[in-house]
C-alpha atoms as a PDB file:
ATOM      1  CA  UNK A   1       0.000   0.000   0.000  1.00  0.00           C
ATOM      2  CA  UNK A   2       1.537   3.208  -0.973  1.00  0.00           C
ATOM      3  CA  UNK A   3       2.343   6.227   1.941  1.00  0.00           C
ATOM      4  CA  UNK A   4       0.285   8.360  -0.481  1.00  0.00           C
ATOM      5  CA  UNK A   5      -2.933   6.204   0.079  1.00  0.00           C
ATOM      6  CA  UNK A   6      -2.538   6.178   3.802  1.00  0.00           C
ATOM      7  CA  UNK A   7      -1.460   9.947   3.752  1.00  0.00           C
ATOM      8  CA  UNK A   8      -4.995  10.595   1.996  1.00  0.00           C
ATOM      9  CA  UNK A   9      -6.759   8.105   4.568  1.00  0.00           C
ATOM     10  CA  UNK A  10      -5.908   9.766   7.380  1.00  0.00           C
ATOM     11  CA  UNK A  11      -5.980  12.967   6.521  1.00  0.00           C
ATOM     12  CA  UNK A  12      -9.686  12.142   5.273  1.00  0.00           C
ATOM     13  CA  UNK A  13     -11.047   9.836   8.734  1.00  0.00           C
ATOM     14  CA  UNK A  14      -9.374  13.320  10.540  1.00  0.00           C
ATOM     15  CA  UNK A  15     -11.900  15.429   8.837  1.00  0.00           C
ATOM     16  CA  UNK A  16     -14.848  13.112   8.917  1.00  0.00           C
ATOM     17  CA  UNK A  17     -14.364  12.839  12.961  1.00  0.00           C
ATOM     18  CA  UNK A  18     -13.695  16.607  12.827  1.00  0.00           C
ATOM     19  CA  UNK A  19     -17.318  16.919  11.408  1.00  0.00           C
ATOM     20  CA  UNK A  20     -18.823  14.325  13.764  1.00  0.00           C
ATOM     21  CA  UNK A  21     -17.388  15.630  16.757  1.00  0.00           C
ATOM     22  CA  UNK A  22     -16.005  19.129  16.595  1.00  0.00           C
ATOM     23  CA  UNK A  23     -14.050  20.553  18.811  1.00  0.00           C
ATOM     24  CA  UNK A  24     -15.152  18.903  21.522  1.00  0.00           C
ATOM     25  CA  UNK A  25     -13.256  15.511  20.111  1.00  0.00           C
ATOM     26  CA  UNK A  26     -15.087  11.559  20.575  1.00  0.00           C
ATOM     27  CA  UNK A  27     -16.641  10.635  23.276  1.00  0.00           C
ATOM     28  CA  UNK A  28     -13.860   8.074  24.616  1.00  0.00           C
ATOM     29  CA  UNK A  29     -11.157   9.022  27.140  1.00  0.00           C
ATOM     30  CA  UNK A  30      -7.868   9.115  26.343  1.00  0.00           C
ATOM     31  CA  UNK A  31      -6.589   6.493  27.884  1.00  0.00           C
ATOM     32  CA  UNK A  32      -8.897   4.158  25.341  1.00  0.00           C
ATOM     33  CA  UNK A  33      -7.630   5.918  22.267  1.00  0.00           C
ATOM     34  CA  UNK A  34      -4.224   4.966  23.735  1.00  0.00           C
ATOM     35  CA  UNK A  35      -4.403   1.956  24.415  1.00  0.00           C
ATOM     36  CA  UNK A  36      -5.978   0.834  20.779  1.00  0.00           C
ATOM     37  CA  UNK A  37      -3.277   3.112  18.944  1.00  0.00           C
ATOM     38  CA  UNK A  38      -0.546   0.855  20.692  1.00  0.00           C
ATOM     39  CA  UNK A  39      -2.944  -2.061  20.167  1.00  0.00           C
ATOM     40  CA  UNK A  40      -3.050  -1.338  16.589  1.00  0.00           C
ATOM     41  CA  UNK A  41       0.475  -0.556  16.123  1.00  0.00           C
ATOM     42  CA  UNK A  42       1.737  -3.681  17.907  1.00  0.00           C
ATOM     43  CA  UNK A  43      -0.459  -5.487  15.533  1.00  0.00           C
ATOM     44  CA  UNK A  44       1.006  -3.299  12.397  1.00  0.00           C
ATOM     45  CA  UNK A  45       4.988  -4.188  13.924  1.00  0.00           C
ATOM     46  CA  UNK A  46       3.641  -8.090  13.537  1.00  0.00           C
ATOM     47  CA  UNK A  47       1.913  -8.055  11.106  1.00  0.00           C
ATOM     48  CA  UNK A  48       4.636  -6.009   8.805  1.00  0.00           C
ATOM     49  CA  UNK A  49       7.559  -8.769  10.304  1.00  0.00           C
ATOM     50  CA  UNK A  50       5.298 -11.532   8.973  1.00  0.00           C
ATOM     51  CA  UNK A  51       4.963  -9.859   5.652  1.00  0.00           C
ATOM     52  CA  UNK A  52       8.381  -8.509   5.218  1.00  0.00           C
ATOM     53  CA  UNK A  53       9.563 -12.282   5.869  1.00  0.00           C
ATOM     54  CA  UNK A  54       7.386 -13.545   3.436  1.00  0.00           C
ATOM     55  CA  UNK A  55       7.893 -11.496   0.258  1.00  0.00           C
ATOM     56  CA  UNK A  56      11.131  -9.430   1.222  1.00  0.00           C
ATOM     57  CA  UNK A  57      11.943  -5.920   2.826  1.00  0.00           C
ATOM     58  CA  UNK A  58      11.569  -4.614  -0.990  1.00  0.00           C
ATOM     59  CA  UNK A  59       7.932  -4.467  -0.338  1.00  0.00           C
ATOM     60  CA  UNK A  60       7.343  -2.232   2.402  1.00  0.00           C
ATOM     61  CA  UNK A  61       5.214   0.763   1.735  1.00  0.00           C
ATOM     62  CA  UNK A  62       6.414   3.170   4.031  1.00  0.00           C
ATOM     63  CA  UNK A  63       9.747   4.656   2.604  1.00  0.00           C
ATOM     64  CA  UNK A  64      10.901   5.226   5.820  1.00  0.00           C
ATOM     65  CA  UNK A  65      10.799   2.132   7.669  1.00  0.00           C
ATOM     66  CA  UNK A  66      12.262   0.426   4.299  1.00  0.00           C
ATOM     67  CA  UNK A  67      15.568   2.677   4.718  1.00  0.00           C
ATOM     68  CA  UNK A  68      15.467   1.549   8.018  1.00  0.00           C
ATOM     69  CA  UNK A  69      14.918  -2.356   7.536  1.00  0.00           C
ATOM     70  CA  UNK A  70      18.228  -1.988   5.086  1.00  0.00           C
ATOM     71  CA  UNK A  71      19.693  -0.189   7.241  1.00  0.00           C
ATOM     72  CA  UNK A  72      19.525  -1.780  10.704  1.00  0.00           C
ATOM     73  CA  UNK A  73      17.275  -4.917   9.956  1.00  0.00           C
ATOM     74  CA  UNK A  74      13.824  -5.562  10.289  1.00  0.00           C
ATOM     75  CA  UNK A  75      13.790  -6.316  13.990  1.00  0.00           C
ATOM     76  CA  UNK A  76      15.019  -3.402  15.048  1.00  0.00           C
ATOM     77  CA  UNK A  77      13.381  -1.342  12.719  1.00  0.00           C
ATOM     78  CA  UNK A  78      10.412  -2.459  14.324  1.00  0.00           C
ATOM     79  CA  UNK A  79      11.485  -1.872  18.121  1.00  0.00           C
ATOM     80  CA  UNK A  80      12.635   1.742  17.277  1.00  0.00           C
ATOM     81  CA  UNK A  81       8.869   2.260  14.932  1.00  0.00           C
ATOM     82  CA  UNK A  82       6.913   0.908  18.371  1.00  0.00           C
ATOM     83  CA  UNK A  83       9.201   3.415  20.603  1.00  0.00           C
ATOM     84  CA  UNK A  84       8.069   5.914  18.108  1.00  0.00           C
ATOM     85  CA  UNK A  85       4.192   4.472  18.393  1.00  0.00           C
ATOM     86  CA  UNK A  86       4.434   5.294  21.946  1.00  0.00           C
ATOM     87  CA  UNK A  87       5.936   8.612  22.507  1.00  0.00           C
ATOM     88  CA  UNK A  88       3.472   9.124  19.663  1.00  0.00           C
ATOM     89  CA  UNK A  89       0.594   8.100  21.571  1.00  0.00           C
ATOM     90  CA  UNK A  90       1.727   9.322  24.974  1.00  0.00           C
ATOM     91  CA  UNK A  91       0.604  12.705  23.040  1.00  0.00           C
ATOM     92  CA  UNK A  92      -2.770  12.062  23.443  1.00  0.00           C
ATOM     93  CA  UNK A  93      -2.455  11.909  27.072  1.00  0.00           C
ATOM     94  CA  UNK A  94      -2.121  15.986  26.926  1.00  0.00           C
ATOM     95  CA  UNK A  95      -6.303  15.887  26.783  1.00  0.00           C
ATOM     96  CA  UNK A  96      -6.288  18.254  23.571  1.00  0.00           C
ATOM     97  CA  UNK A  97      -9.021  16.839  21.380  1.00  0.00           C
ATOM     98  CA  UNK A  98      -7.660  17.438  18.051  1.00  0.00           C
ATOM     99  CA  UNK A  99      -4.844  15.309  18.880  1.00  0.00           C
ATOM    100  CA  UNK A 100      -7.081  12.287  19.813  1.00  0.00           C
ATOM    101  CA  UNK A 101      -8.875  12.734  16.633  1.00  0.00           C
ATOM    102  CA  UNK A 102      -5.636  13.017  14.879  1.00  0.00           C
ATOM    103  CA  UNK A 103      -4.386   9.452  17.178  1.00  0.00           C
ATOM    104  CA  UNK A 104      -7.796   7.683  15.883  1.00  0.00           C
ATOM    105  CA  UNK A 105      -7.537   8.457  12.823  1.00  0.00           C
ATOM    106  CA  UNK A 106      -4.331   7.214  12.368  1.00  0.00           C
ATOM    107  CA  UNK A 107      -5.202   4.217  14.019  1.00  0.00           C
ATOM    108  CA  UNK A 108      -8.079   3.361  12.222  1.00  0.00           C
ATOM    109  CA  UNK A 109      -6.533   4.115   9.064  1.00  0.00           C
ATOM    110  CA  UNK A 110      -3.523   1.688  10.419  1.00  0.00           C
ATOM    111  CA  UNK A 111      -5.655  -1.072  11.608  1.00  0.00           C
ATOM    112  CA  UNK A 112      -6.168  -1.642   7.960  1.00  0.00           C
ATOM    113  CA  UNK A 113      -3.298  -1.747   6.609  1.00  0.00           C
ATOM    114  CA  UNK A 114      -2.527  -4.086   9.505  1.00  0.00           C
ATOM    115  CA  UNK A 115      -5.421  -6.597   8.103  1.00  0.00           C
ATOM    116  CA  UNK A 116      -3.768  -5.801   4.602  1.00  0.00           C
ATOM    117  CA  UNK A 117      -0.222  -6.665   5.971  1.00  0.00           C
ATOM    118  CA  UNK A 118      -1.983 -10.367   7.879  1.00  0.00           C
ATOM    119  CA  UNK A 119      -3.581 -11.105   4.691  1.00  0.00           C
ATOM    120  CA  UNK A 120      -0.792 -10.916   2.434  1.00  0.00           C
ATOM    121  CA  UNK A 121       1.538 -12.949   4.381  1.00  0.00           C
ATOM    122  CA  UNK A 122      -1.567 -16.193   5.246  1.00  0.00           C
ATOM    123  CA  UNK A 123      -2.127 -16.318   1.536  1.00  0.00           C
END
C-alpha cells in the first residue's frame, strides 16, 4: 500500500471525525484511544515482520521504515517504529481533542493496513 494512500486516509477519517465531533473531540477518554493506537500498532509491527519475511523488505510501503529495515534490519526497525508508536501516543495523554482525533484516525486508518499486511503474508 503506498504512503500516499494512507497519507490521503488519514488525513480524510481526521476530517470526517472533525465533522462528527467538533471541537469537543469523541466521546472516549484518552486512555482508550491509547491503548488501541498501541494495540493497533503492535499489531502493524507483527503483522509487517510476517509480511516482510514472506515477500522481502523490498515491499514495504512506508519509505521510511524500508531505509530503516536496510539499514539496521527488520527487527530493530520495528522496536525503534513501536518506541516511536508510543511517545506518539503518549501525546494524546495531553487531553487536547484534536490530537485524539488526529491518534484515531491514524489508528483506524492503520488497523487496515494491519489486516492488509496479515492477509498478504496467510495467503
Amino acid at each position: 500500500m503506498s504512503m500516499s494512500v494512507v497519507m490521503v486516509g488519514y488525513s480524510t477519517l481526521f476530517l470526517v471525525f472533525y465533522a462528527i465531533w467538533g471541537k469537543n473531540g469523541p466521546p472516549i477518554s484518552a486512555i482508550t484511544v491509547f491503548g488501541a493506537w498501541m494495540f493497533v500498532n503492535i499489531a502493524d509491527a507483527h503483522s509487517t515482520y510476517l509480511f516482510t519475511k514472506k515477500l522481502g523488505v523490498n515491499k514495504e510501503g512506508n519509505p521510511l521504515i524500508h531505509w530503516l529495515f536496510k539499514k539496521i534490519g527488520v527487527l530493530p526497525s520495528l522496536f525503534i517504529k513501536l518506541a516511536v508508536a508510543v511517545m506518539i501516543g503518549l501525546l494524546v495523554l495531553i487531553e487536547k481533542n484534536e490530537i485524539k482525533l488526529a491518534i484515531l484516525a491514524c489508528t483506524v486508518v492503520l488497523a487496515f493496513v494491519s489486516i492488509i499486511n496479515y492477509k498478504v503474508a496467510r495467503d
